[in-house]
N, C-alpha and C. Protein backbone atom coordinates (compact mmCIF):
# COMPACT_ATOMS: atom_id res chain seq x y z
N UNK A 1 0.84 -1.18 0.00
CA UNK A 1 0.00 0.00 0.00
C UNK A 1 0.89 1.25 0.00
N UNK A 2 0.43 2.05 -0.69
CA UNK A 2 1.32 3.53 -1.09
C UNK A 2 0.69 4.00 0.47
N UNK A 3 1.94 5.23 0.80
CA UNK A 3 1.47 6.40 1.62
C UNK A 3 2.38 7.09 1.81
N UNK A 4 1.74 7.92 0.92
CA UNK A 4 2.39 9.64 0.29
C UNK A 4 3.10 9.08 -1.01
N UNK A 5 4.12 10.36 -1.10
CA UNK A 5 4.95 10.40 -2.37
C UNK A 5 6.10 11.02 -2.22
N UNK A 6 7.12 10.43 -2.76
CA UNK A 6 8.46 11.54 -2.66
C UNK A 6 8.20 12.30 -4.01
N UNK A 7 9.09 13.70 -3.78
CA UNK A 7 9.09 14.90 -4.70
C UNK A 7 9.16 14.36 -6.57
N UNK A 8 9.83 13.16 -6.38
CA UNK A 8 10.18 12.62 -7.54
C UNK A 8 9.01 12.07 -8.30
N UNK A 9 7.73 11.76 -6.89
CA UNK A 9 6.86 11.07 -7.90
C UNK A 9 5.54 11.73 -8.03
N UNK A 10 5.54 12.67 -7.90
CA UNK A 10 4.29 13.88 -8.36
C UNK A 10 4.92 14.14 -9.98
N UNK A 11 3.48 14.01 -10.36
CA UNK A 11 3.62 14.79 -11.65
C UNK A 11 2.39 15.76 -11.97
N UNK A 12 2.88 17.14 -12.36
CA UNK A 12 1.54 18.15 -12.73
C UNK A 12 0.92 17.87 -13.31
N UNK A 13 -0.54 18.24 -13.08
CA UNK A 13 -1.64 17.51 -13.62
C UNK A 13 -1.87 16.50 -13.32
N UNK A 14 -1.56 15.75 -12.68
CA UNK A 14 -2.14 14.22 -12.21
C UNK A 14 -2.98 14.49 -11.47
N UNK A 15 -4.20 13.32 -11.32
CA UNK A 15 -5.46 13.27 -10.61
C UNK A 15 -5.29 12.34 -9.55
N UNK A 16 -5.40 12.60 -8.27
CA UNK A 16 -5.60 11.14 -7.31
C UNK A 16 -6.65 11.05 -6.54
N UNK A 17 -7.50 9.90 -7.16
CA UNK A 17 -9.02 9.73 -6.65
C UNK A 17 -9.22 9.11 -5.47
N UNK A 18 -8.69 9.74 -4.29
CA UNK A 18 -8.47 9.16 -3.11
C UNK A 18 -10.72 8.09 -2.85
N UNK A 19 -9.99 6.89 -2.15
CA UNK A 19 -10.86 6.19 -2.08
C UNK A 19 -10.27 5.18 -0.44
N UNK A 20 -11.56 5.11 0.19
CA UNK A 20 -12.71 4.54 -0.18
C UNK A 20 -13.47 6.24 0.03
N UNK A 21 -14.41 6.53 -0.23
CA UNK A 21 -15.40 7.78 0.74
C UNK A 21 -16.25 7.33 2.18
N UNK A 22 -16.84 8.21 2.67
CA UNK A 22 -16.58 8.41 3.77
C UNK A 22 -18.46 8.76 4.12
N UNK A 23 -19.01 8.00 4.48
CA UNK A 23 -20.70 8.75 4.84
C UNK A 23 -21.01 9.22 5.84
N UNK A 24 -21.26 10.70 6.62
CA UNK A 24 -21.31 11.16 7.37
C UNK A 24 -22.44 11.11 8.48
N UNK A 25 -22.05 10.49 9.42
CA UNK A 25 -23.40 10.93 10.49
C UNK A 25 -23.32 11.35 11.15
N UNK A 26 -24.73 11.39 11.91
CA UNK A 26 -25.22 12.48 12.78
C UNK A 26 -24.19 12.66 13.99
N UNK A 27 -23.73 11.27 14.62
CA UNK A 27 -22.35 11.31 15.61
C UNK A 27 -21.25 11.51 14.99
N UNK A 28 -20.91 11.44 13.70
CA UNK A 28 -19.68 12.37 13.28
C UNK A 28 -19.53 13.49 13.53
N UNK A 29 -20.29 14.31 13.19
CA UNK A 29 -21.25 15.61 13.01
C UNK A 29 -20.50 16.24 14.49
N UNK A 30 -21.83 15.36 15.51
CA UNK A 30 -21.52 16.03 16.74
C UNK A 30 -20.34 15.72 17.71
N UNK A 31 -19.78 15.01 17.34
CA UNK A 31 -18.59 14.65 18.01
C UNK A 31 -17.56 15.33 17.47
N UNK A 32 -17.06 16.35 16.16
CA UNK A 32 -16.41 17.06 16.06
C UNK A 32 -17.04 18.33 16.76
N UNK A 33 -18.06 18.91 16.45
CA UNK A 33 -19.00 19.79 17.15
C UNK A 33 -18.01 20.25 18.10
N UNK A 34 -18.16 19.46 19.43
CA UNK A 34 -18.15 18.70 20.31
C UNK A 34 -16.48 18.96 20.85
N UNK A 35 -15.76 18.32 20.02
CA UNK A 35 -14.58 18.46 20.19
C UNK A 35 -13.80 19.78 19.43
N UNK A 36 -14.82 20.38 18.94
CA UNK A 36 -13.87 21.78 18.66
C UNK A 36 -14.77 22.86 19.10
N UNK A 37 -15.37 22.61 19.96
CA UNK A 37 -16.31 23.62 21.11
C UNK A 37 -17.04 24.50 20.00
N UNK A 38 -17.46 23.95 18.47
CA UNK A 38 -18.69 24.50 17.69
C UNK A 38 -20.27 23.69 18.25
N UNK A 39 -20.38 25.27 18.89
CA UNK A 39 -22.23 24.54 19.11
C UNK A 39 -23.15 25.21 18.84
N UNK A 40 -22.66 26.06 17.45
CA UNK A 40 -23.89 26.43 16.43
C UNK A 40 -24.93 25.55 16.09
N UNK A 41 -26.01 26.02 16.73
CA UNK A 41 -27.03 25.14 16.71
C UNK A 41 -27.71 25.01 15.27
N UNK A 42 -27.04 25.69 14.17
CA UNK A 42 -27.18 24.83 12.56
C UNK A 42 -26.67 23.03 12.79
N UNK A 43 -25.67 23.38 13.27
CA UNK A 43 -25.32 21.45 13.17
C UNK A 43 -25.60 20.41 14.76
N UNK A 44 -26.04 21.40 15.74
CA UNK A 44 -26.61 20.79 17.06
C UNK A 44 -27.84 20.36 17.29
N UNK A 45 -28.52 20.83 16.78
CA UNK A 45 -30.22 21.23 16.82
C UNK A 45 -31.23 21.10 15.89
N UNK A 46 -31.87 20.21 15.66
CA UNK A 46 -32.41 19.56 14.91
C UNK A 46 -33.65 20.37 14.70
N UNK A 47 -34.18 21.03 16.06
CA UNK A 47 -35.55 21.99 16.07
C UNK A 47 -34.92 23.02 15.34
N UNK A 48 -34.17 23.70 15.94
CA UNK A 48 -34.06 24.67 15.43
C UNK A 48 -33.01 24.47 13.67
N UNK A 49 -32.77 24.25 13.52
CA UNK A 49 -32.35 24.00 11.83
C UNK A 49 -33.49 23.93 11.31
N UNK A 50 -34.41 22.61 11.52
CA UNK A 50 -35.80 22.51 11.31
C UNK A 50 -36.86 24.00 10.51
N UNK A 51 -36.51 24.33 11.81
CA UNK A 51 -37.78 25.57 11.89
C UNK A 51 -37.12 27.26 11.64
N UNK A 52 -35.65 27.28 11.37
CA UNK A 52 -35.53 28.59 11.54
C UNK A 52 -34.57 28.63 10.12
N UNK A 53 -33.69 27.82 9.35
CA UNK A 53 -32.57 27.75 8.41
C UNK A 53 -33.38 27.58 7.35
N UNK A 54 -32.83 28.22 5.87
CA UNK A 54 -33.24 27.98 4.45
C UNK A 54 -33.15 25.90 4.58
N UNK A 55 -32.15 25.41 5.09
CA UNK A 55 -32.27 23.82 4.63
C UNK A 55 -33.55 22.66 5.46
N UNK A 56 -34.17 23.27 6.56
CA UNK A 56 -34.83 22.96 6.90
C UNK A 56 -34.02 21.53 7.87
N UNK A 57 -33.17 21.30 7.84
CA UNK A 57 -32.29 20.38 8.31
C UNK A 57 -30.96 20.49 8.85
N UNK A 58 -29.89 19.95 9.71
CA UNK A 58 -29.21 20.38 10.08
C UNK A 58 -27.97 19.91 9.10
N UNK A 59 -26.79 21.10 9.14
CA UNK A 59 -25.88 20.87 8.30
C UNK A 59 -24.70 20.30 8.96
N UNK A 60 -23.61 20.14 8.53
CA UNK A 60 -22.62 18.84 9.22
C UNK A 60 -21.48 20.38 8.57
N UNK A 61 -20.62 20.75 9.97
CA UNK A 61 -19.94 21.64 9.79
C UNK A 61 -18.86 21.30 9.20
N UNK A 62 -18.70 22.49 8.20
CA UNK A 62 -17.94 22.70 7.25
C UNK A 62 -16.34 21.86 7.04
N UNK A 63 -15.74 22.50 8.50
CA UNK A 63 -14.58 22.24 8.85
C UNK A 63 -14.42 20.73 8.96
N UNK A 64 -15.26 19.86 9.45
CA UNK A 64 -15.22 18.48 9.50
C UNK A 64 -15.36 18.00 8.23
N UNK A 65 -15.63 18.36 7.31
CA UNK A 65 -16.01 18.42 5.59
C UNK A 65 -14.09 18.34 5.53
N UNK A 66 -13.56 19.22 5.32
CA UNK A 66 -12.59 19.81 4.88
C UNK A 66 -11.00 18.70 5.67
N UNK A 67 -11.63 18.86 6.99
CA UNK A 67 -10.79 17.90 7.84
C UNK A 67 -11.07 16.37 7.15
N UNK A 68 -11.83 15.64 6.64
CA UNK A 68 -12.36 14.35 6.51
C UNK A 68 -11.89 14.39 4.97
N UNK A 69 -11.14 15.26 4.10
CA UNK A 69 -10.91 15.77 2.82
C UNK A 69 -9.24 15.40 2.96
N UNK A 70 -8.93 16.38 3.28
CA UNK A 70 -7.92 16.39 3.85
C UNK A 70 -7.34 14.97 4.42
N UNK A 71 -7.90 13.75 5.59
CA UNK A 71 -7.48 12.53 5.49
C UNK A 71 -7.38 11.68 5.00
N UNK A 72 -8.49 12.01 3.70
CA UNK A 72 -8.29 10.68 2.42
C UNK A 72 -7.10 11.71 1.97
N UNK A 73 -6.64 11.92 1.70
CA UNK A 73 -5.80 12.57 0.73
C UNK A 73 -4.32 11.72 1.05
N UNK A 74 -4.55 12.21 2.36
CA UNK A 74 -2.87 11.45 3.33
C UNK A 74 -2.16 10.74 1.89
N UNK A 75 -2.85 9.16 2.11
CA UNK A 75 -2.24 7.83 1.68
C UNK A 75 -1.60 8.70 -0.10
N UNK A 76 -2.27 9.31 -0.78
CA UNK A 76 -2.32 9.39 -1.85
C UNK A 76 -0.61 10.76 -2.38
N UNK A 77 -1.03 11.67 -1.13
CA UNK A 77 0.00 13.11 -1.37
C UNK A 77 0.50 13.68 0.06
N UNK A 78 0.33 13.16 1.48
CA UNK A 78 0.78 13.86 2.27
C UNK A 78 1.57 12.87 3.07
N UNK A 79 1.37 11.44 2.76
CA UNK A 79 1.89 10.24 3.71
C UNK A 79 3.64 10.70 4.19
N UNK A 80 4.19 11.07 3.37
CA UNK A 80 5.65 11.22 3.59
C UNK A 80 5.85 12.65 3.88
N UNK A 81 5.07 13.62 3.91
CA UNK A 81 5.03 15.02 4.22
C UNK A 81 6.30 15.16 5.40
N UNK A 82 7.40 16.34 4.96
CA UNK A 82 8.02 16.57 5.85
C UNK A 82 7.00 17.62 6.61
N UNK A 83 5.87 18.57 6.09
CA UNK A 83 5.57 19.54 6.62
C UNK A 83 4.29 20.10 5.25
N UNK A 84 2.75 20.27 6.37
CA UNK A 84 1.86 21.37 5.32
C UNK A 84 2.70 22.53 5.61
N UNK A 85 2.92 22.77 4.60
CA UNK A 85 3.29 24.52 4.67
C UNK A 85 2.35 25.54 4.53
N UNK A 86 1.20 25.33 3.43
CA UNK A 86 -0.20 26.50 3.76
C UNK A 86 -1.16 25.99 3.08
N UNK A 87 -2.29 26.82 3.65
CA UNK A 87 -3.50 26.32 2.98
C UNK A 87 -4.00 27.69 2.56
N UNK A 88 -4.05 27.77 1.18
CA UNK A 88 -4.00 28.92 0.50
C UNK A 88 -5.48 29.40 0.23
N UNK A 89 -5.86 28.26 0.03
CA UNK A 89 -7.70 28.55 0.37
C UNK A 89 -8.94 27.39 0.47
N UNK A 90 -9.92 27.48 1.21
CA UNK A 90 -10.84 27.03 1.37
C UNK A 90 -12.03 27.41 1.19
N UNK A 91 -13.04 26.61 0.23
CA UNK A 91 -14.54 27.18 -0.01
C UNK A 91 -15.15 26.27 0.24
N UNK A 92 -16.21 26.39 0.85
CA UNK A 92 -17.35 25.45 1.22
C UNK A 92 -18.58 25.51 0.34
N UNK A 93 -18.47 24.96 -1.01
CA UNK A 93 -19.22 25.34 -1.87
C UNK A 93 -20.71 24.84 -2.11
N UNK A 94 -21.21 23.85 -0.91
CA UNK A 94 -22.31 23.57 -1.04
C UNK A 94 -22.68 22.59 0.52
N UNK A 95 -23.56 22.39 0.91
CA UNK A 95 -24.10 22.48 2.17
C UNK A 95 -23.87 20.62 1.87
N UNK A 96 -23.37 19.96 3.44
CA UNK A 96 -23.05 18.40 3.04
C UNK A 96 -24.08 18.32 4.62
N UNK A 97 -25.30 16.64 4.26
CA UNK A 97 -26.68 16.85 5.32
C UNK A 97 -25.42 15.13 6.08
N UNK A 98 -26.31 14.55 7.13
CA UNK A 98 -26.08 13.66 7.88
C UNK A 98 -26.80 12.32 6.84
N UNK A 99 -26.02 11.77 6.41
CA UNK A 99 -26.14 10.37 5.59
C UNK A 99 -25.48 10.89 4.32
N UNK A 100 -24.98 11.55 4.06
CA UNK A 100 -24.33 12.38 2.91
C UNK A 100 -22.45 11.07 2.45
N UNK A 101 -22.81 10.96 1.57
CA UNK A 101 -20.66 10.00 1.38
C UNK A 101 -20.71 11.29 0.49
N UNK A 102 -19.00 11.10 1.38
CA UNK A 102 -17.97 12.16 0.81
C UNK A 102 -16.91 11.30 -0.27
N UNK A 103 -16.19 12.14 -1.21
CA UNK A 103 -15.82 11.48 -1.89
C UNK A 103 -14.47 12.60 -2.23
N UNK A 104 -12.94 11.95 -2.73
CA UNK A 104 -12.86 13.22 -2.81
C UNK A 104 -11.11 13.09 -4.00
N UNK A 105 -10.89 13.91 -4.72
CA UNK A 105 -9.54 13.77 -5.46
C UNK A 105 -9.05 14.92 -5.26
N UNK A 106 -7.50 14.98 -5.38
CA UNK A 106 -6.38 15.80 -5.53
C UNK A 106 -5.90 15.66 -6.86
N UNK A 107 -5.71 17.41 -7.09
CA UNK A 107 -4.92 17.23 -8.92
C UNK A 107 -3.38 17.98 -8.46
N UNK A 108 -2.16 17.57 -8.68
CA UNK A 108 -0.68 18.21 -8.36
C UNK A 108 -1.14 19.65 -9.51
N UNK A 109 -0.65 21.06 -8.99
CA UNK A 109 -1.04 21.76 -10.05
C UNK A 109 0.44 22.35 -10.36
N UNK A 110 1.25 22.14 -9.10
CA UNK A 110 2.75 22.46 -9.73
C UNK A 110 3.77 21.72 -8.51
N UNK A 111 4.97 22.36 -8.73
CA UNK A 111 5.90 21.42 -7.92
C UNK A 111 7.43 22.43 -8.19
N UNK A 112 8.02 22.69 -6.61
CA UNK A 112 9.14 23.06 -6.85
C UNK A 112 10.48 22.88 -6.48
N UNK A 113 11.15 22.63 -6.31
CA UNK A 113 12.60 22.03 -5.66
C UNK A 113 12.47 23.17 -4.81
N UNK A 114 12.92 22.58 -3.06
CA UNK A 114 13.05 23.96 -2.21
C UNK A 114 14.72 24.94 -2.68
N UNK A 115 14.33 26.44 -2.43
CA UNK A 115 15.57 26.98 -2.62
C UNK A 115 16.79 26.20 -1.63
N UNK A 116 16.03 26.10 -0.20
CA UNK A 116 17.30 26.12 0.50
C UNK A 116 17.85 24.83 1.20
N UNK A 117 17.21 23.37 0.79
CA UNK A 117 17.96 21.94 1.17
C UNK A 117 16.91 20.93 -0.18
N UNK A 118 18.26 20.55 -0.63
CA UNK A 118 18.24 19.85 -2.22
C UNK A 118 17.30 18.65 -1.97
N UNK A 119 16.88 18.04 -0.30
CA UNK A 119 16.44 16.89 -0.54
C UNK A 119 14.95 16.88 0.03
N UNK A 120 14.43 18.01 -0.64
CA UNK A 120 13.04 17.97 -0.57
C UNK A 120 12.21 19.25 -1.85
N UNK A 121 11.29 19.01 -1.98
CA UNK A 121 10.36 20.52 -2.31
C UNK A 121 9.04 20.51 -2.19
N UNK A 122 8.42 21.30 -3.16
CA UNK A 122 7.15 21.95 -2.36
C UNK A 122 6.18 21.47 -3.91
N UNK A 123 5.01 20.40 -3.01
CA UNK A 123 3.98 20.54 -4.18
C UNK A 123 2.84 21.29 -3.87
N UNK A 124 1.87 21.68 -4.84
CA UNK A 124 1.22 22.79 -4.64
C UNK A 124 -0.20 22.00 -5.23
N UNK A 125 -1.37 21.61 -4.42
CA UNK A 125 -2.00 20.65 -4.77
C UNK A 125 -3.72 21.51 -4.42
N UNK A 126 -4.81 21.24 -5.15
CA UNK A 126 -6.03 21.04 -4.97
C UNK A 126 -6.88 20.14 -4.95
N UNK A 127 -7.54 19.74 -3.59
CA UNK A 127 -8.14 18.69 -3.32
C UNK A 127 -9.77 18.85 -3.23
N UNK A 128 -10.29 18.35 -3.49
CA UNK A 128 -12.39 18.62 -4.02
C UNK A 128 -12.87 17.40 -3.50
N UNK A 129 -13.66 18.27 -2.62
CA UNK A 129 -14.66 16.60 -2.33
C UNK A 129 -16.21 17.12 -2.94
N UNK A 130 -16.67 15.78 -3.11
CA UNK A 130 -18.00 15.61 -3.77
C UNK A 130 -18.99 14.65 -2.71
N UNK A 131 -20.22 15.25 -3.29
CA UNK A 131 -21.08 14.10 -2.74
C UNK A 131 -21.29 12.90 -3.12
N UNK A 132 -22.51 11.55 -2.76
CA UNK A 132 -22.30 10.60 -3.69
C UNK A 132 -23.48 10.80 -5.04
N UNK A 133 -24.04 11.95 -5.12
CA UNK A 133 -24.31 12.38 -6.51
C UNK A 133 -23.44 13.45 -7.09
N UNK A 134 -22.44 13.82 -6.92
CA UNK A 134 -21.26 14.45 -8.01
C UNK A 134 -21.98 16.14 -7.67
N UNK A 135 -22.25 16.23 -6.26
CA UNK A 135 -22.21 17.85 -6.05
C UNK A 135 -21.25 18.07 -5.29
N UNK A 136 -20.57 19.14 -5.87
CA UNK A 136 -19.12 19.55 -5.35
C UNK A 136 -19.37 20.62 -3.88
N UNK A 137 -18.74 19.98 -2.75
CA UNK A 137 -18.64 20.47 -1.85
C UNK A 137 -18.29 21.49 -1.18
N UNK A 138 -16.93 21.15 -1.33
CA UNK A 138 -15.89 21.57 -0.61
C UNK A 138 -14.40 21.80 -1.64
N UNK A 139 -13.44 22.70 -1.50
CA UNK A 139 -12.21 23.00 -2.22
C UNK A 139 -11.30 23.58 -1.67
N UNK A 140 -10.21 23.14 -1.28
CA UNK A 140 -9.32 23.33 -0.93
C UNK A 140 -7.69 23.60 -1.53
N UNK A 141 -7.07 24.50 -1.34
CA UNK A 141 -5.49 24.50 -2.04
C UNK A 141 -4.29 24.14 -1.52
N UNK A 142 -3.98 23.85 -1.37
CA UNK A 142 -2.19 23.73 -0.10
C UNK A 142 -0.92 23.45 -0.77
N UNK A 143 0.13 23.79 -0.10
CA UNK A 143 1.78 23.36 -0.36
C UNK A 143 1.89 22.53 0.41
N UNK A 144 2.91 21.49 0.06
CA UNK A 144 2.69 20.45 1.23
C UNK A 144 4.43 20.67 0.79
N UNK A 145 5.49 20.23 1.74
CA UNK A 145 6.74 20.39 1.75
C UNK A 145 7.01 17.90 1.68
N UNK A 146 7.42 18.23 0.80
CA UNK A 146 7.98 16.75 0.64
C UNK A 146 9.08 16.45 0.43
N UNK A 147 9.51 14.70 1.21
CA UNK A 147 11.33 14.75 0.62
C UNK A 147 11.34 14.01 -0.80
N UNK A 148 12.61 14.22 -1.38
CA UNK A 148 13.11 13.60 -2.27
C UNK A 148 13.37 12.32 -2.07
N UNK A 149 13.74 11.45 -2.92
CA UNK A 149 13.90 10.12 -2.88
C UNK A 149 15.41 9.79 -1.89
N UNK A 150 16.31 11.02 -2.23
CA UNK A 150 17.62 11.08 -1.15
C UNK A 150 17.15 11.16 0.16
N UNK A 151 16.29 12.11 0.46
CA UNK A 151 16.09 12.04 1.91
C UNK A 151 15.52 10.83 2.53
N UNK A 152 14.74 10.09 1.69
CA UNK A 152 14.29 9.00 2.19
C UNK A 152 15.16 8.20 2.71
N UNK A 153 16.15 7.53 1.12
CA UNK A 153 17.27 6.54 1.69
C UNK A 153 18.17 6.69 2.93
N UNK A 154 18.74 8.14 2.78
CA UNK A 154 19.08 8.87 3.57
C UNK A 154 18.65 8.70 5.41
N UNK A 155 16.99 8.63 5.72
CA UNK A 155 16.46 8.31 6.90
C UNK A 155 16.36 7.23 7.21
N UNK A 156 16.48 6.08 6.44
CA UNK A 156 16.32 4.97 6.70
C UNK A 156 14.91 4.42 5.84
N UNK A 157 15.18 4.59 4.55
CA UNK A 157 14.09 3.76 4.04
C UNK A 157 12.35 4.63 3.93
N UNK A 158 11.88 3.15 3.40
CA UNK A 158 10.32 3.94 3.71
C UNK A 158 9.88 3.57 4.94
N UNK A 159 9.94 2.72 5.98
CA UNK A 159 9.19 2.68 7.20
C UNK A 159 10.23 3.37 8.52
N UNK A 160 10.77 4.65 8.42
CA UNK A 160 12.18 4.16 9.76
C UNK A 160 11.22 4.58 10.80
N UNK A 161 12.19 3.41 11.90
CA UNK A 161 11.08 3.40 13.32
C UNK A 161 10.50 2.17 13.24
N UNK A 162 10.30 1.92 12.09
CA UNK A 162 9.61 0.64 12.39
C UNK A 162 10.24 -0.61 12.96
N UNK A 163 10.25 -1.35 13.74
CA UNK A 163 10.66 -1.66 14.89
C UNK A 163 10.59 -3.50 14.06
N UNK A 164 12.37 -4.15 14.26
CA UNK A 164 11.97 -5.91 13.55
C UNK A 164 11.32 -6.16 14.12
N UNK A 165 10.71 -7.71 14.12
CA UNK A 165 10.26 -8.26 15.09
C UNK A 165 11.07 -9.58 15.59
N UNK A 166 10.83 -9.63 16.66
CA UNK A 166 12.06 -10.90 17.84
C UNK A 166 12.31 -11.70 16.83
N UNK A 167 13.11 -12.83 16.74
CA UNK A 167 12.69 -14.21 16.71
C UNK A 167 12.41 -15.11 17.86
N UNK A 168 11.46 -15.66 17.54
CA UNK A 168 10.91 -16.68 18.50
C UNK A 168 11.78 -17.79 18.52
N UNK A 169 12.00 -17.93 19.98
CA UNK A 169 12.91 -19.18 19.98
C UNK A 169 11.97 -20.37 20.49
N UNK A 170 12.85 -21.53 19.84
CA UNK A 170 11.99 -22.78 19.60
C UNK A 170 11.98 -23.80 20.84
């Protein structure tokens, strides 16, 4: 199983259709809520979304959209990340409900050798999630700082840390 990429193996314009997607519920919802002390009662409150919001229903906040975007992506463009360096922008381009699958790809839109240590650089990527009828969500931009194939060998491979295991004696 891939996770991430060294600098060497992005190419501009490539598409990565990160998979599997992801169907959101109502305890997803509120358990980020929850854990990032949002208790806008658009995504708490079922009466009130109900009875007072254009959707008549409650919406599943944004940021958990974007965060849940962002982790399919990992395996595909951030697995080997020395470092996100920025997130240049985010739009929340359409309202995602509770039973909603997320779905989501990254396209490389450029790529640069860093000025100042040869064994890494900077890809510059947009990642889109969709619903599971092909309404676009969410959009996101970022630099992600990656090593080169030297730095890898260099650290010890693709797993370092990873720990042998004993041999069992007989």
């Amino acid at each position: 199983m891939q996770f991430g990429r060294t600098y060497e193996e992005f190419e501009v314009g490539a598409v990565y259709k990160h998979w599997p997607g992801k169907t959101v519920t109502e305890y997803d919802d509120h358990l980020f809520c929850l854990l990032t002390m949002n208790h806008h009662p658009l995504h708490m409150d079922t009466n009130y979304a109900e009875k007072t919001t254009d959707f008549g229903r409650n919406v599943v906040v944004g940021n958990y959209i974007y965060s849940l975007l962002l982790g399919m992506s990992v395996p595909d463009v951030s697995g080997k990340a020395i470092a996100n360096l920025e997130i240049e922008s985010l739009r929340h381009v359409a309202p995602t409900f509770h039973g909603d699958t997320i779905y989501g790809e990254t396209t490389v839109l450029d790529k640069t050798p860093s000025r100042s240590k040869s064994d890494r650089g900077i890809v510059y990527v947009e990642t889109r999630g969709y619903k599971q009828d092909g309404t676009l969500v969410c959009v996101f931009r970022r630099k992600v700082m990656v090593p080169t194939e030297t730095y890898i060998k260099e650290r010890g491979g693709e797993q370092p840390g990873r720990p042998e295991p004993k041999q069992q004696e007989k």
